[in-house]
C-alpha atoms as a PDB file:
ATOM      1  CA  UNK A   1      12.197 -58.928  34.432  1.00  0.00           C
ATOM      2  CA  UNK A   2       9.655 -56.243  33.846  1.00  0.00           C
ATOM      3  CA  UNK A   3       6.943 -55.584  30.960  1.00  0.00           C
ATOM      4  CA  UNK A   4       4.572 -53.415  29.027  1.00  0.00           C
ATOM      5  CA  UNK A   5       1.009 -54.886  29.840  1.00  0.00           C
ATOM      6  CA  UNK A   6      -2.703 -53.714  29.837  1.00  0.00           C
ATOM      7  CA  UNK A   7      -3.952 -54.809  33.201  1.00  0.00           C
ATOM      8  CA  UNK A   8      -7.184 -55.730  33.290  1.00  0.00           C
ATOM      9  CA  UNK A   9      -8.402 -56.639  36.964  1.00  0.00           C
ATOM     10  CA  UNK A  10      -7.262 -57.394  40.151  1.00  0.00           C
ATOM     11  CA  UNK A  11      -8.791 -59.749  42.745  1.00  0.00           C
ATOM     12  CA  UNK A  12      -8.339 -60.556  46.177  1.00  0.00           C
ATOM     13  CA  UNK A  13      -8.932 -64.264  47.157  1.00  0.00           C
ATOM     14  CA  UNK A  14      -9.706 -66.598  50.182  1.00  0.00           C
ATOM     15  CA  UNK A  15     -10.105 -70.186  50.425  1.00  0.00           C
ATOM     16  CA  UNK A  16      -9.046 -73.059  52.635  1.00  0.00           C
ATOM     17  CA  UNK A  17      -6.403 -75.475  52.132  1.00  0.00           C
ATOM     18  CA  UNK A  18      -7.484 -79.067  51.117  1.00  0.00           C
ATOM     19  CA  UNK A  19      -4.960 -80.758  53.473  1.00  0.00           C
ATOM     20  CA  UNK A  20      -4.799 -78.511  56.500  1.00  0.00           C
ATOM     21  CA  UNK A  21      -8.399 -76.414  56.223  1.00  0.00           C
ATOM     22  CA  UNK A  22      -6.267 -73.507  57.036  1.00  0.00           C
ATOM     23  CA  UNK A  23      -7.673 -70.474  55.010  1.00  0.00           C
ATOM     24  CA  UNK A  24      -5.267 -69.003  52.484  1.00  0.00           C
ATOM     25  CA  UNK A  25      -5.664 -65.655  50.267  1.00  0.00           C
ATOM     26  CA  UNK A  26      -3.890 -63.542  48.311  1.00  0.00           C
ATOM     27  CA  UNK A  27      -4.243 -61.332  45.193  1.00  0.00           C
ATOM     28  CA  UNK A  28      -4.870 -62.563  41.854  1.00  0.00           C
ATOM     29  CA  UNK A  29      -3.940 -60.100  38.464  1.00  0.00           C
ATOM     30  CA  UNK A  30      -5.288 -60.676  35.210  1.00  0.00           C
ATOM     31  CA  UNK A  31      -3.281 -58.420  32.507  1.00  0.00           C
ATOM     32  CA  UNK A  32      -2.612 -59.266  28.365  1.00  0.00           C
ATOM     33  CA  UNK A  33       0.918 -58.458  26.961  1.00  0.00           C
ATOM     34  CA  UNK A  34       2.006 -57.951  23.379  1.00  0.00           C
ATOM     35  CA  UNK A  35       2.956 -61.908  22.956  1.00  0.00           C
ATOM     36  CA  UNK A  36       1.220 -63.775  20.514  1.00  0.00           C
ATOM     37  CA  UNK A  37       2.101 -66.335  18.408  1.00  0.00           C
ATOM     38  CA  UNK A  38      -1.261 -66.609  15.936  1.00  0.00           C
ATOM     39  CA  UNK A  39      -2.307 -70.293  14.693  1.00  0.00           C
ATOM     40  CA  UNK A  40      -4.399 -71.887  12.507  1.00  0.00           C
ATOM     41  CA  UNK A  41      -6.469 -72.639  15.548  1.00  0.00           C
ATOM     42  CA  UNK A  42      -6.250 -69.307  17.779  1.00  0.00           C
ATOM     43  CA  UNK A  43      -5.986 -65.743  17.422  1.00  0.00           C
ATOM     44  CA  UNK A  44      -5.757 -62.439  19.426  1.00  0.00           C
ATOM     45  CA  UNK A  45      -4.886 -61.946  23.264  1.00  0.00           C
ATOM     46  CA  UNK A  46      -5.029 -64.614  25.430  1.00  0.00           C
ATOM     47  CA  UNK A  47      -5.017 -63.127  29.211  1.00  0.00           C
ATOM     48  CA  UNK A  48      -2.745 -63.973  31.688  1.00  0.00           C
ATOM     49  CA  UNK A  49      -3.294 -64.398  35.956  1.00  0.00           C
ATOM     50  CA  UNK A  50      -0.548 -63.764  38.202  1.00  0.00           C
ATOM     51  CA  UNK A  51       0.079 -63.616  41.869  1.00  0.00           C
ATOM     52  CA  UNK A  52       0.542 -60.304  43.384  1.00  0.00           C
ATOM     53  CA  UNK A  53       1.528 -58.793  47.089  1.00  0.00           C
ATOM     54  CA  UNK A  54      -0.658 -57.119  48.992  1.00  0.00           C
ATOM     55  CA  UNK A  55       0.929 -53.885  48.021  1.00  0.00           C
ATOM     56  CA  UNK A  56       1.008 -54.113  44.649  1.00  0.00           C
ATOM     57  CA  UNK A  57      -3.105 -54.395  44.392  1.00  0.00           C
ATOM     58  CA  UNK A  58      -3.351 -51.090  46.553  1.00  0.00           C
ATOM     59  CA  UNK A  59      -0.990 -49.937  43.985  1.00  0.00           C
ATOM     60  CA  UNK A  60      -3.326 -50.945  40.999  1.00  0.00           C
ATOM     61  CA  UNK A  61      -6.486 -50.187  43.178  1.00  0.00           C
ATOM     62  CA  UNK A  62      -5.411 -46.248  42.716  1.00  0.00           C
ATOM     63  CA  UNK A  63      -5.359 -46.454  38.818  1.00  0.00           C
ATOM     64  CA  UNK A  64      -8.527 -46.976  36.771  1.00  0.00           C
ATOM     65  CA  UNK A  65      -8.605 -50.668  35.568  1.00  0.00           C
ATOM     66  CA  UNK A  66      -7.696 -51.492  32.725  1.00  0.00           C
ATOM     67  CA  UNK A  67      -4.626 -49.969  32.387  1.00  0.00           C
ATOM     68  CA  UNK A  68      -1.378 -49.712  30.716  1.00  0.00           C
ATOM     69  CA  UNK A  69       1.677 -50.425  33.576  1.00  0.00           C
ATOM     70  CA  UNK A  70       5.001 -51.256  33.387  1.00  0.00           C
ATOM     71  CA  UNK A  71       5.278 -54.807  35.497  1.00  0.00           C
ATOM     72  CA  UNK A  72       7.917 -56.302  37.481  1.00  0.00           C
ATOM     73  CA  UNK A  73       8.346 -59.723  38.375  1.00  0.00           C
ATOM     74  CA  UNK A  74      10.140 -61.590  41.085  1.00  0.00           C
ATOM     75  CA  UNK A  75       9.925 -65.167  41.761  1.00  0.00           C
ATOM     76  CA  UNK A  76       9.310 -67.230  45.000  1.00  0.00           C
ATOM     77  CA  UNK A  77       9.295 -70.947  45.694  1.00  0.00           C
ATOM     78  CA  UNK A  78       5.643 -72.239  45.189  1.00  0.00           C
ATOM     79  CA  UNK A  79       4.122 -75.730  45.285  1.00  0.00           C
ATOM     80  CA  UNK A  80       7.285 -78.783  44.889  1.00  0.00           C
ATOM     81  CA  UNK A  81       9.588 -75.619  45.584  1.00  0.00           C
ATOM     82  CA  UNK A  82       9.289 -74.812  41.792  1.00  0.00           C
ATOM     83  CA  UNK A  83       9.835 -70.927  41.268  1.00  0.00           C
ATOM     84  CA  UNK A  84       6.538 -68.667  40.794  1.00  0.00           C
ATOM     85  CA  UNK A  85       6.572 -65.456  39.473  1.00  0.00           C
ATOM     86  CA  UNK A  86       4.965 -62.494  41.571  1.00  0.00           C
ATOM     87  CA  UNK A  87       4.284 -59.056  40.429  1.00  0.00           C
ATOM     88  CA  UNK A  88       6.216 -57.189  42.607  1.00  0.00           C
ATOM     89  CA  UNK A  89       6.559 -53.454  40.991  1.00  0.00           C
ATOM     90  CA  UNK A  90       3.597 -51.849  38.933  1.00  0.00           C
ATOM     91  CA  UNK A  91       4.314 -48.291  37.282  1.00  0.00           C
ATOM     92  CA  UNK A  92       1.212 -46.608  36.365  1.00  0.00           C
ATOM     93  CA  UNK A  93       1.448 -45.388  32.491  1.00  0.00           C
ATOM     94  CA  UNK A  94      -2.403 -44.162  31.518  1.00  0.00           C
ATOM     95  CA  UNK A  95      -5.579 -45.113  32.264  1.00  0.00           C
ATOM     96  CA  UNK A  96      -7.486 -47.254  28.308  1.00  0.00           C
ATOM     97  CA  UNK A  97     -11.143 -46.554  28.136  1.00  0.00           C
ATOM     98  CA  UNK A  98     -11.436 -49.878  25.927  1.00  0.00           C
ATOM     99  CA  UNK A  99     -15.061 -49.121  25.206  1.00  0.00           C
ATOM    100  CA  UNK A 100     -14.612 -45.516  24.232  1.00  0.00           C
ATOM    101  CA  UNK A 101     -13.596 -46.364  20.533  1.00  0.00           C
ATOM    102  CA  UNK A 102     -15.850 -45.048  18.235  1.00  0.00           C
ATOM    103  CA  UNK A 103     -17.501 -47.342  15.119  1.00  0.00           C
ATOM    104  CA  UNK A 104     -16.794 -45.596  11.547  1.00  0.00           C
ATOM    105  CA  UNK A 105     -19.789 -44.143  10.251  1.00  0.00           C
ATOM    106  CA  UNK A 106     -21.269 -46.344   7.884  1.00  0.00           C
ATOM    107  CA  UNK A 107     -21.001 -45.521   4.271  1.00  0.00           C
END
């Protein structure tokens, strides 16, 4: 399964486990897609956080967040066994200066 997405940061994380104290980490994505279903109540781009390997942020650590990427996703079994997806695959498109568009002049 793979997507067009603007990614906006990526995170590495460490905490420990509530039952065992062990410490866990990984890497945490945030990125927003073009799905959107607009309501009465909401509007716009909601973000979305995914887990990612260890690769994949020194793969997103050489472009200049946010960017646009074409994602891939695999799944692995996560808490109850239930599938989780991963980004596994992250192809570099172009760099978005979001703050770069200009205001129209005033009339």
């Amino acid at each position: 399964m793979a997507e067009k997405a603007l990614v906006l940061s990526a995170d590495k994380w460490s905490m420990p486990d509530e039952k065992t104290g062990e410490i866990r980490s990984g890497f945490s994505v945030w990125y927003v897609n073009d799905y959107r279903d607009d309501l009465p109540e909401s509007i716009g781009m909601k973000p979305t956080k995914i887990t990612a390997t260890p690769e994949m942020f020194e793969s997103l650590r050489l472009a200049k967040l946010p960017a646009l990427f074409d994602l891939d996703f695999g799944s692995r079994p996560g808490a109850q066994g239930k599938a989780t997806l991963t980004l596994v695959k992250a192809k570099h498109i172009a760099d978005v200066d979001v703050f770069a568009v200009k205001a129209p002049a005033k009339v």
